[in-house]
N, C-alpha and C. Protein backbone atom coordinates (compact mmCIF):
# COMPACT_ATOMS: atom_id res chain seq x y z
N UNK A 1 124.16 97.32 86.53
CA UNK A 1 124.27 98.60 85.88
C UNK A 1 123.13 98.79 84.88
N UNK A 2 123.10 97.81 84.32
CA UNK A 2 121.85 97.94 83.36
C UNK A 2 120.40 98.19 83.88
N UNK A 3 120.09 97.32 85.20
CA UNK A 3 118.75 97.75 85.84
C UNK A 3 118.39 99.07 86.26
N UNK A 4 120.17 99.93 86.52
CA UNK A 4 119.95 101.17 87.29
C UNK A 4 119.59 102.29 85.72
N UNK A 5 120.72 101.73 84.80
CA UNK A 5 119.93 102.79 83.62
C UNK A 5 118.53 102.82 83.46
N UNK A 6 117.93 101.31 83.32
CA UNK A 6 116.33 100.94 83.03
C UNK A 6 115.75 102.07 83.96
N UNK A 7 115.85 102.12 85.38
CA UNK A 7 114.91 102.51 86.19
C UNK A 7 115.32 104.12 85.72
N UNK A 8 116.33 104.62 85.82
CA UNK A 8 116.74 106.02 85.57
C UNK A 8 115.68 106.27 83.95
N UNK A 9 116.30 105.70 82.98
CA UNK A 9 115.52 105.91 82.10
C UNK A 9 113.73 105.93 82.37
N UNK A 10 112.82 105.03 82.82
CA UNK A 10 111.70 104.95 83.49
C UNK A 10 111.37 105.80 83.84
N UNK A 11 112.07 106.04 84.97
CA UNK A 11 111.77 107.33 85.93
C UNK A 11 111.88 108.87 84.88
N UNK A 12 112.96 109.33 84.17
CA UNK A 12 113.08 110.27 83.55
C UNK A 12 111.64 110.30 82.50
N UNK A 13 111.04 109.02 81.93
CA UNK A 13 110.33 109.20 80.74
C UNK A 13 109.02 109.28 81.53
N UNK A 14 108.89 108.57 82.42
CA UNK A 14 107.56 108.68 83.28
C UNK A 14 107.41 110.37 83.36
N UNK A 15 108.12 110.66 84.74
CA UNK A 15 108.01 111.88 85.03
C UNK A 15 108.00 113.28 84.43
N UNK A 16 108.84 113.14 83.18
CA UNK A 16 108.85 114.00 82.19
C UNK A 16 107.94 114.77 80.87
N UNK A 17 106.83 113.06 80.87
CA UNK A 17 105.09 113.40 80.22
C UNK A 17 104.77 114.75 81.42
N UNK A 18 104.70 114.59 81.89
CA UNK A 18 103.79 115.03 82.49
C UNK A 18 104.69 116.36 83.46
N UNK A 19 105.24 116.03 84.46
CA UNK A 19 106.00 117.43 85.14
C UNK A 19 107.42 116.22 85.45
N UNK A 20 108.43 117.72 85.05
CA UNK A 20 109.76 117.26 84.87
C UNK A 20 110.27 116.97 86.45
N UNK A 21 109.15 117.35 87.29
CA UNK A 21 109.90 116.80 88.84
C UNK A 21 109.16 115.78 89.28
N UNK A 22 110.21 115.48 90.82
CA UNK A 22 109.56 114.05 91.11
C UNK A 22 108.83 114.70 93.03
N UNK A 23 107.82 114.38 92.80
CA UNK A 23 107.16 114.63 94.71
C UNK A 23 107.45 114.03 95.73
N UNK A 24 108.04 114.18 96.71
CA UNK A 24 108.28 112.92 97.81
C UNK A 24 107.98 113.18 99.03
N UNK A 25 107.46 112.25 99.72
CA UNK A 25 107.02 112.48 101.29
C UNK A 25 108.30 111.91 102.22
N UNK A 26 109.25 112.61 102.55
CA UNK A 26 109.58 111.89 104.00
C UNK A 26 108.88 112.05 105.21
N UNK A 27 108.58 111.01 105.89
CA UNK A 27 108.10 110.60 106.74
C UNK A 27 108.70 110.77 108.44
N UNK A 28 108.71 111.54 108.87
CA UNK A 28 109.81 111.44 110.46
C UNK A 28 108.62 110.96 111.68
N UNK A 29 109.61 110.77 112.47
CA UNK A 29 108.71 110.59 114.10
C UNK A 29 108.33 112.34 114.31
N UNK A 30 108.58 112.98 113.87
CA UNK A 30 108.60 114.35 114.00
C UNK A 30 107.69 115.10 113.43
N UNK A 31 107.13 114.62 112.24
CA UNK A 31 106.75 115.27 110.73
C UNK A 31 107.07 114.88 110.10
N UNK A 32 106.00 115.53 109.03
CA UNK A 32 106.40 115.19 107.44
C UNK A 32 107.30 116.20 107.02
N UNK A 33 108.28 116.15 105.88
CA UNK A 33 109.17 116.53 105.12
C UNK A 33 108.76 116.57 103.21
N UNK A 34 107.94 117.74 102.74
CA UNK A 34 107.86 117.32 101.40
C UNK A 34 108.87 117.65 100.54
N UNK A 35 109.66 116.74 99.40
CA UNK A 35 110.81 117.46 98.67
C UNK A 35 110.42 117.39 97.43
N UNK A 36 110.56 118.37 96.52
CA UNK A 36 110.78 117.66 94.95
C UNK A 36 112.22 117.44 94.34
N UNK A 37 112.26 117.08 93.57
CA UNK A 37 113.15 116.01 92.88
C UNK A 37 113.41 116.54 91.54
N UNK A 38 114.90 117.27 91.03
CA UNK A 38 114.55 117.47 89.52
C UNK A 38 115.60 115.94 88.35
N UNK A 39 115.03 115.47 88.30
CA UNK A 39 115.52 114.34 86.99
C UNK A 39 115.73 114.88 85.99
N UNK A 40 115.57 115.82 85.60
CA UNK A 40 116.04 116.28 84.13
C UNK A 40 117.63 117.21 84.86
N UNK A 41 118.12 117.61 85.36
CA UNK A 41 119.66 118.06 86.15
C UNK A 41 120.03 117.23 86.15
N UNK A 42 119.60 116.26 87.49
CA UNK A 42 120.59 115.57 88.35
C UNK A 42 120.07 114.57 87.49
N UNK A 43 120.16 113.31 86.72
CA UNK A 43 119.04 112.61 86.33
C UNK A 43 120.09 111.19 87.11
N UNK A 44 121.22 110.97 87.36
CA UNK A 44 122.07 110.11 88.27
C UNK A 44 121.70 109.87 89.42
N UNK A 45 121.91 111.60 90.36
CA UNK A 45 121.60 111.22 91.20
C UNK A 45 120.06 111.21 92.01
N UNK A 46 119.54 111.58 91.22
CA UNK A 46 117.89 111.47 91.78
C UNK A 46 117.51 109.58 91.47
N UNK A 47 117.76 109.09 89.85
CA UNK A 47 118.00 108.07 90.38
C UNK A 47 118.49 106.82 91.39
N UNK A 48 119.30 107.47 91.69
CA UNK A 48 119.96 106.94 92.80
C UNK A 48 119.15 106.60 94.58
N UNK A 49 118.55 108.10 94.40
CA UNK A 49 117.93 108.01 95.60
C UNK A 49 116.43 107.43 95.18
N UNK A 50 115.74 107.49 94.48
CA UNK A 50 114.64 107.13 94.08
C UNK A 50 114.78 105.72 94.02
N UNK A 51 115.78 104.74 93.84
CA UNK A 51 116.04 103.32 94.17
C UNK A 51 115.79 102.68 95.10
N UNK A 52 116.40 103.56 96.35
CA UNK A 52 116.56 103.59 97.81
C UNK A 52 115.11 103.76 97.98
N UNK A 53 114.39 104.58 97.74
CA UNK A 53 112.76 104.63 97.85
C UNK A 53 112.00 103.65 97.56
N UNK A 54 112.01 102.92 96.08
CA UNK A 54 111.03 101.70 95.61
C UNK A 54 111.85 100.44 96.43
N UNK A 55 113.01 100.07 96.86
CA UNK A 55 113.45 99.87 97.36
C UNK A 55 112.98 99.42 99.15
N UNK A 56 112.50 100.32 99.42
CA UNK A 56 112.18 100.94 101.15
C UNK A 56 112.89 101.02 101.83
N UNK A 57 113.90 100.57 101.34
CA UNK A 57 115.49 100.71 102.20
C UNK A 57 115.79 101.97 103.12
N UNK A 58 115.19 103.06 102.97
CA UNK A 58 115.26 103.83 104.28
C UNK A 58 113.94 104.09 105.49
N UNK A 59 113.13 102.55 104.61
CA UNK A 59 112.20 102.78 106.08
C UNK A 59 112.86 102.13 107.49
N UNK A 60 112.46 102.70 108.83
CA UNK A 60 113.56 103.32 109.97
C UNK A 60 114.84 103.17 110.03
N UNK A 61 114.97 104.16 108.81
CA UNK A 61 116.39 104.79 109.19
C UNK A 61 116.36 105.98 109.97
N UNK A 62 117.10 107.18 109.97
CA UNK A 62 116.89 108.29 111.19
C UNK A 62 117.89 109.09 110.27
N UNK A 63 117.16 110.25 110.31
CA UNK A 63 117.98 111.82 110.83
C UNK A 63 119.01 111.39 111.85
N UNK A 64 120.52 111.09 112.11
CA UNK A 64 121.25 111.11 112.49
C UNK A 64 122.36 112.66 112.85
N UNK A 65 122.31 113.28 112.62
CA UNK A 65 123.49 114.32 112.11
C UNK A 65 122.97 115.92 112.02
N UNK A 66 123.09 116.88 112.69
CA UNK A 66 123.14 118.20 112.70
C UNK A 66 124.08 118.92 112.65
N UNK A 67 124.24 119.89 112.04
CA UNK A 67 125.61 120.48 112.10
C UNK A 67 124.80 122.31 112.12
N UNK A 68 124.97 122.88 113.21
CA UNK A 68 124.60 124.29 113.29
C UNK A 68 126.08 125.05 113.81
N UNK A 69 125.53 126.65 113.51
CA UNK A 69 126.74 127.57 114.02
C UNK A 69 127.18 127.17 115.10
N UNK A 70 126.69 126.78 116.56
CA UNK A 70 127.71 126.06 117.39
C UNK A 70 128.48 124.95 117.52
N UNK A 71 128.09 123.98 117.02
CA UNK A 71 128.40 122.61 117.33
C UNK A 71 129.68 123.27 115.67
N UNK A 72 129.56 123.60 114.82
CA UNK A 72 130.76 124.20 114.06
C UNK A 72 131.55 125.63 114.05
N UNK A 73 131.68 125.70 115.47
CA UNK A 73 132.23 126.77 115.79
C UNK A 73 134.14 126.70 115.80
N UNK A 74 134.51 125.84 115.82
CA UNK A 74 135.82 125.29 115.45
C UNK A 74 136.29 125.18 113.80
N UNK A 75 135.23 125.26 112.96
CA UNK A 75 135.55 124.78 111.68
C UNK A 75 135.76 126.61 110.81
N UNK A 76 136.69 126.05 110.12
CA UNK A 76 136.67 127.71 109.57
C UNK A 76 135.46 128.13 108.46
N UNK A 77 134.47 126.97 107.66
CA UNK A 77 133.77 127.00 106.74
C UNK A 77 132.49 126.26 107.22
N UNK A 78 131.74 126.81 107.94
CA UNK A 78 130.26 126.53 109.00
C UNK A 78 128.84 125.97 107.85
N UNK A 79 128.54 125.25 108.22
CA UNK A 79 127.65 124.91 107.31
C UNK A 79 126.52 124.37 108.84
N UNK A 80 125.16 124.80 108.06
CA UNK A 80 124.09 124.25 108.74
C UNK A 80 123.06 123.21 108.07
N UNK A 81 123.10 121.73 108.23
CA UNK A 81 122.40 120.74 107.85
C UNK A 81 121.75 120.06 108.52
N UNK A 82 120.95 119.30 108.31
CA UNK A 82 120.99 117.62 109.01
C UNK A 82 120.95 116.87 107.94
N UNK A 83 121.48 115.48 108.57
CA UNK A 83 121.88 114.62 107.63
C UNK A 83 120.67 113.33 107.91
N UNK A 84 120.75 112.60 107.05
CA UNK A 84 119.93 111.46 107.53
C UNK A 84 120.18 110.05 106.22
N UNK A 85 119.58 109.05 106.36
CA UNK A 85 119.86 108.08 105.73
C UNK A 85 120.70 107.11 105.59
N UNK A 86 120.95 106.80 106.90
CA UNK A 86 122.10 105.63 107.16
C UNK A 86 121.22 104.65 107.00
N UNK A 87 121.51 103.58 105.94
CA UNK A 87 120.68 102.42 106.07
C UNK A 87 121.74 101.33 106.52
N UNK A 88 121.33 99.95 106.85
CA UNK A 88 122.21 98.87 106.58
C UNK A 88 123.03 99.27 105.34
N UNK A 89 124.11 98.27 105.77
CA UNK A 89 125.00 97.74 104.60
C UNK A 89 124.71 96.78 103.51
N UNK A 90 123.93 96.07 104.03
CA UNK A 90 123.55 95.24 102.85
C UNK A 90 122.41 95.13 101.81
N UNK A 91 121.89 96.95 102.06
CA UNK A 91 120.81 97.53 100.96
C UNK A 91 121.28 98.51 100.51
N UNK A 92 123.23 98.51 100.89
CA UNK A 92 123.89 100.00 99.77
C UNK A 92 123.74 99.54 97.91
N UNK A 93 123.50 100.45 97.42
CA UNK A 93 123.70 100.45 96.19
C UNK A 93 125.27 100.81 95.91
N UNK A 94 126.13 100.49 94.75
CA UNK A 94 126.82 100.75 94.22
C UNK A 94 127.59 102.50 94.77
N UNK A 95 128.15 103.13 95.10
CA UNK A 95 128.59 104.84 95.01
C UNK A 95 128.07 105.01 93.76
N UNK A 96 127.38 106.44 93.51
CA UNK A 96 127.36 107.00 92.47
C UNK A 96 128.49 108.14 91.88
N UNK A 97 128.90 108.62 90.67
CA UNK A 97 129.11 109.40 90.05
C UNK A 97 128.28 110.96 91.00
N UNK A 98 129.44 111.59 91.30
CA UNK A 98 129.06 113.03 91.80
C UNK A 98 128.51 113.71 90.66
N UNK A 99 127.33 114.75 90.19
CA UNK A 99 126.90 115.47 89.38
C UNK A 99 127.07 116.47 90.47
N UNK A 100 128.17 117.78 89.84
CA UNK A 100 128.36 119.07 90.53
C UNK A 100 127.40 119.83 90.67
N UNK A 101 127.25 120.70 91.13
CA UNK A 101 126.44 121.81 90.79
C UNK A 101 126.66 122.77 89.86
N UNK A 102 128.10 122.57 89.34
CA UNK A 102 127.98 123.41 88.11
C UNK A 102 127.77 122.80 86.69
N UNK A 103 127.24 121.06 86.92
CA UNK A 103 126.70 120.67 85.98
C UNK A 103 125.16 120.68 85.84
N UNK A 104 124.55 120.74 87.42
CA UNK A 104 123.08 120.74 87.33
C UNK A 104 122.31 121.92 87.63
N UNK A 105 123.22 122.79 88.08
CA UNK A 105 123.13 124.23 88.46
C UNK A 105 122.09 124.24 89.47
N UNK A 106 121.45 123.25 90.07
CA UNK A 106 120.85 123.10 91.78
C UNK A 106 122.37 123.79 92.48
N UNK A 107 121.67 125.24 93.27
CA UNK A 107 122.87 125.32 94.10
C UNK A 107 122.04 125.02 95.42
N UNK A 108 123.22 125.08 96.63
CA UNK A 108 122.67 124.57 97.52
C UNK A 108 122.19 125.59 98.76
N UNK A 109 121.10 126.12 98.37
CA UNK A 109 120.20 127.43 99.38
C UNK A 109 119.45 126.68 100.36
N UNK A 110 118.72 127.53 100.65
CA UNK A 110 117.80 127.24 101.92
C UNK A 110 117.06 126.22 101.35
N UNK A 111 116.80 124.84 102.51
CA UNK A 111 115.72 123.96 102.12
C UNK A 111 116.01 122.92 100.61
N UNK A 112 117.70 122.80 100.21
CA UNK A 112 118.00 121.75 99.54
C UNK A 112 118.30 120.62 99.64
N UNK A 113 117.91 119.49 99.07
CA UNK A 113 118.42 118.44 99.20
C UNK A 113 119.65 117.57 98.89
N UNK A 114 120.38 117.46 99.52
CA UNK A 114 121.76 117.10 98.52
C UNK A 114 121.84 115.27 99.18
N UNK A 115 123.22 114.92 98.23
CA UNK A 115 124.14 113.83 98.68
C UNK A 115 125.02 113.95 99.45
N UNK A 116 125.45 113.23 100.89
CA UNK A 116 126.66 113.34 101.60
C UNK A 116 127.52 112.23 101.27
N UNK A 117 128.54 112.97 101.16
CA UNK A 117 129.80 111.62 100.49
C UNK A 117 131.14 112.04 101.47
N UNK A 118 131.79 110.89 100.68
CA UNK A 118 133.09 111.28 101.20
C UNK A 118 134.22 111.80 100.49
N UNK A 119 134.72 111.43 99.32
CA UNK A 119 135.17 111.57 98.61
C UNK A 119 134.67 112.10 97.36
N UNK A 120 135.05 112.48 96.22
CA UNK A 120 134.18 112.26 95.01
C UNK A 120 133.57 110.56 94.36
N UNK A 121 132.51 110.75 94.28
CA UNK A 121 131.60 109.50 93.38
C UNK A 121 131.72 108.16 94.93
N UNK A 122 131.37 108.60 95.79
CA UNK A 122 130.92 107.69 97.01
C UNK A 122 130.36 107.98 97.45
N UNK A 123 129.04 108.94 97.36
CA UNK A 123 127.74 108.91 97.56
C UNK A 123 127.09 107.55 97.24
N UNK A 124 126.29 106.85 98.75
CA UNK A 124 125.22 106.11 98.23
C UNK A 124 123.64 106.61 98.91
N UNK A 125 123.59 106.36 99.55
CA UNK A 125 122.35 106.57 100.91
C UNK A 125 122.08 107.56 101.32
N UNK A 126 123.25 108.34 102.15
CA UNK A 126 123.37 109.58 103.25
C UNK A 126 122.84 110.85 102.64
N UNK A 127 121.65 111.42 102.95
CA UNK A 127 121.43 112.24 101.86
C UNK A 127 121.66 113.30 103.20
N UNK A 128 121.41 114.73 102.86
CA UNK A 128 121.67 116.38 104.12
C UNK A 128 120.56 117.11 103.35
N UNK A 129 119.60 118.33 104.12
CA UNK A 129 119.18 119.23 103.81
C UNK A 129 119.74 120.23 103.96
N UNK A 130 119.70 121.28 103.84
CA UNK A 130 120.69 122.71 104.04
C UNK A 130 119.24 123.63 104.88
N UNK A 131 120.22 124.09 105.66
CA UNK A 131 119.33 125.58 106.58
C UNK A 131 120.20 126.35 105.85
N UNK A 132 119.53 127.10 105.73
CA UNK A 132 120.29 128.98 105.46
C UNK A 132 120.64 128.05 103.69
N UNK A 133 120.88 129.31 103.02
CA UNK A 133 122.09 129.48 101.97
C UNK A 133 123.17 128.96 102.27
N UNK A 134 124.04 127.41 101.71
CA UNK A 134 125.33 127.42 102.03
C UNK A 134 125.68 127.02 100.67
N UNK A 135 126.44 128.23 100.37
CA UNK A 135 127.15 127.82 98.89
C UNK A 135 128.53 127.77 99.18
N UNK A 136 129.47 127.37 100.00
CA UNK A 136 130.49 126.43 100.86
C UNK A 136 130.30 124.83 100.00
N UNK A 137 128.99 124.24 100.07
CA UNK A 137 128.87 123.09 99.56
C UNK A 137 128.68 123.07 97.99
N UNK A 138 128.63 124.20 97.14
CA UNK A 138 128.61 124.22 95.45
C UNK A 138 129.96 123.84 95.46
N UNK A 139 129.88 123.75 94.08
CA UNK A 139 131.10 123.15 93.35
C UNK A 139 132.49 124.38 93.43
N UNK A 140 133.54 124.41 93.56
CA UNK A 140 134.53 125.37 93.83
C UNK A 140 134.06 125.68 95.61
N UNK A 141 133.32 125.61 96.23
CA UNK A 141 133.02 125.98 97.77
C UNK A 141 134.45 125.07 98.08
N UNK A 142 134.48 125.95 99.67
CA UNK A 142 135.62 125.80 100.38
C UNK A 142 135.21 124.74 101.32
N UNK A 143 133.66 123.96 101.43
CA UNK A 143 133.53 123.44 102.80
C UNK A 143 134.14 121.90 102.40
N UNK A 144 134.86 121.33 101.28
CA UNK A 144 135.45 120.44 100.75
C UNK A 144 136.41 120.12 100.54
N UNK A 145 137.40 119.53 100.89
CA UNK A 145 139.39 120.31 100.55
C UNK A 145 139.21 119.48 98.82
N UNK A 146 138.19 118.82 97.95
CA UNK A 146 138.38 118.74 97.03
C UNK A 146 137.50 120.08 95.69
N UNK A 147 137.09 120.63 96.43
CA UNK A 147 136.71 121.90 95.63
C UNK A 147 135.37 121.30 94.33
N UNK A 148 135.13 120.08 94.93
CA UNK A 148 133.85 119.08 93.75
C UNK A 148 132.45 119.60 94.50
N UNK A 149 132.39 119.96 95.77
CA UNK A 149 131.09 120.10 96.10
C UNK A 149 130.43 119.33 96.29
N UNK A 150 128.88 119.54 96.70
CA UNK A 150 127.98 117.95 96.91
C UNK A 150 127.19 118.17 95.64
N UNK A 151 126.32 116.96 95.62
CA UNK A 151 125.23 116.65 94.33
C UNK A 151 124.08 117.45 95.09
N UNK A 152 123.60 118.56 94.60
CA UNK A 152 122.11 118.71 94.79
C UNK A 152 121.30 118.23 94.08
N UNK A 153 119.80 117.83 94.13
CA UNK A 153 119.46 117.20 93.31
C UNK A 153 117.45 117.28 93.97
N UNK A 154 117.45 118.34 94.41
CA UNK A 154 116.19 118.73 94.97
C UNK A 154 115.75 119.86 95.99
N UNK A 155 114.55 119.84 96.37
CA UNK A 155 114.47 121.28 97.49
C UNK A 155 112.88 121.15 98.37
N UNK A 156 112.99 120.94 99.64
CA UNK A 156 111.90 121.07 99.86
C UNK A 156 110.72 122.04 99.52
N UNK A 157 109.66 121.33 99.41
CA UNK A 157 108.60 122.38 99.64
C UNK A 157 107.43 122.87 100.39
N UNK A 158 107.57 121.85 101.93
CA UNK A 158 106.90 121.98 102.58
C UNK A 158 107.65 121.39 104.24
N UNK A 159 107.72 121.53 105.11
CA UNK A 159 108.44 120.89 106.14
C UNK A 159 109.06 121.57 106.51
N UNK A 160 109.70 122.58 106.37
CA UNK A 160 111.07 123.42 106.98
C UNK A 160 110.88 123.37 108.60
N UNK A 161 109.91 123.72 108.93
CA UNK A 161 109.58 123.57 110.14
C UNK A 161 110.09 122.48 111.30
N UNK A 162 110.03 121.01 110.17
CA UNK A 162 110.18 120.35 110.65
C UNK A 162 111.82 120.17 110.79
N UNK A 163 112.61 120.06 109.75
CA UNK A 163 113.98 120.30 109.53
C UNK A 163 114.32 121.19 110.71
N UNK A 164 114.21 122.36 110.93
CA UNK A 164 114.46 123.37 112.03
C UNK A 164 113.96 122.38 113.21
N UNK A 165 113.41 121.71 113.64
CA UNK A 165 113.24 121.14 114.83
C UNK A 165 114.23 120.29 114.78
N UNK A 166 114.26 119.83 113.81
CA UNK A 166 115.16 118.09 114.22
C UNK A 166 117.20 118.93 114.35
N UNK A 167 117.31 119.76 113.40
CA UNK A 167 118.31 121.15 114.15
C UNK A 167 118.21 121.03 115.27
N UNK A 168 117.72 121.48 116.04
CA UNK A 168 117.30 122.09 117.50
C UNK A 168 117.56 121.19 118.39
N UNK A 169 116.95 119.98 117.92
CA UNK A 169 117.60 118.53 118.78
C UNK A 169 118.90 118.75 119.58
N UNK A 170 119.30 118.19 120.67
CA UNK A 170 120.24 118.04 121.60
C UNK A 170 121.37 116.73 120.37
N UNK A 171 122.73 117.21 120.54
CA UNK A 171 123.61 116.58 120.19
C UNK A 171 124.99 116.27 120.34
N UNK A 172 125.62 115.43 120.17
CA UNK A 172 127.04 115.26 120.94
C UNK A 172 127.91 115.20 119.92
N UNK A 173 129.11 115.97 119.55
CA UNK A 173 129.86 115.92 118.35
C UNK A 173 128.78 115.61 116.76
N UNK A 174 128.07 117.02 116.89
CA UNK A 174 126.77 116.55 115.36
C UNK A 174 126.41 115.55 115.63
N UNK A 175 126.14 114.57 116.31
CA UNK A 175 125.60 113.28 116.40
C UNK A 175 124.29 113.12 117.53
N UNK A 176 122.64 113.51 117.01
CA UNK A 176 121.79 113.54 117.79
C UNK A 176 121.83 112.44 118.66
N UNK A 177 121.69 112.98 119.94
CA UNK A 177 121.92 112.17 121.13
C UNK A 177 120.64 111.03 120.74
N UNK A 178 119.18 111.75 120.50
CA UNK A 178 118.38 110.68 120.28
C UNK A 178 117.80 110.10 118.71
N UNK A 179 118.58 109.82 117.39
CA UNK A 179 118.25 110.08 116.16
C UNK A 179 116.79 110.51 115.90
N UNK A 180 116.42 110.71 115.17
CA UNK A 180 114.58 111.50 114.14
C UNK A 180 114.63 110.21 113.32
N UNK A 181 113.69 109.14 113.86
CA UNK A 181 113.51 108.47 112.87
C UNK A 181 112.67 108.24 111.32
N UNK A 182 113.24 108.01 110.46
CA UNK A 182 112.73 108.40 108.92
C UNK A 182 111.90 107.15 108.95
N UNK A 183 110.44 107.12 108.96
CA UNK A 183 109.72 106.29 108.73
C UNK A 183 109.20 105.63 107.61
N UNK A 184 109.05 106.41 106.48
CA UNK A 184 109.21 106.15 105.20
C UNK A 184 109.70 107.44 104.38
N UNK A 185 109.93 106.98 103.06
CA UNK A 185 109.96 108.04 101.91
C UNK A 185 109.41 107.45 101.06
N UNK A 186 108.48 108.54 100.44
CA UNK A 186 107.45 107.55 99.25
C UNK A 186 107.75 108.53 98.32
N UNK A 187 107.07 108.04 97.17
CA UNK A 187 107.36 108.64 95.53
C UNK A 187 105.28 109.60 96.02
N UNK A 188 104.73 110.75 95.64
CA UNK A 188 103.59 110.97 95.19
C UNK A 188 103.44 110.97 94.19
N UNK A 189 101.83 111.00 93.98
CA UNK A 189 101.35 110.71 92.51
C UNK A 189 100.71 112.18 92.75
């Protein structure tokens, strides 16, 4: 617990001289993916994932997971994502503490980055981007039967393109028949 404050703290004082966000390259078999990162909101869970980064723990992992208007045509509260970041088990960090969106006020629009969990505060790894506007996943949204929402905690700014492809992918119950593998995620300078 103490190493994860150190690095959170680090990371917040680093990044904060200078610009209060953080730059990141994901890497796919597909494309690149650029996101920024705000640490002064989320400052938990951006740590969190920024671990997983110095870390390398999601080099080849994969885009696993799509969820578009058809493949959720059964669900009464439709959300369009992909998910990605299944690593091993034995490079999970700890679950984090959920930060709502009505504590960091990241809501979750077109081209955000969030946490996928299961419960509240069992987010580790699994991070989702959002297509379209889905505020279903803010805090009080209905796409949750606990009404907590996910952690946003960033937004692309370059890649959509690519996101919309790895969408498009062929899939069997949300589950891409062939995963998008995540080749790296790096921190930019």
């Amino acid at each position: 617990m103490k190493h994860k404050l150190f690095i959170t703290l680090l990371l917040i004082t680093v990044f904060s001289c200078t610009d209060p966000k953080i730059n990141c390259e994901i890497k796919t078999s597909e494309g690149s993916i650029f996101v920024e990162l705000y640490p002064e909101k989320a400052p938990n869970t951006v740590s969190n994932f920024t671990q997983y980064i110095l870390k390398d723990a999601y080099k080849n992992s994969s885009f696993f997971r799509v969820c578009t208007l058809e493949n959720e045509a059964t669900r009464d509260i439709k959300i369009e994502v992909i998910q990605g970041g299944d690593i091993p088990d034995e490079l999970l960090f700890p679950p984090i503490d959920i930060e709502t969106t009505a504590q960091t006020k990241i809501n979750h629009k077109h081209g955000t980055i969030s946490m996928a969990r299961d419960t509240p505060n069992t987010a580790q790894s699994s991070f989702f981007i959002c297509i379209n506007d889905q505020p279903e996943l803010d805090y009080k949204g209905k796409r949750h039967p606990d009404g907590q929402g996910f952690a946003a905690f960033g937004n692309v700014t370059k890649g959509m393109d690519v996101v919309l492809k790895i969408q498009s992918f062929k899939n069997k119950n949300q589950q891409l028949t062939a995963p998008v593998v995540i080749k790296s995620i790096k921190i930019l300078e």
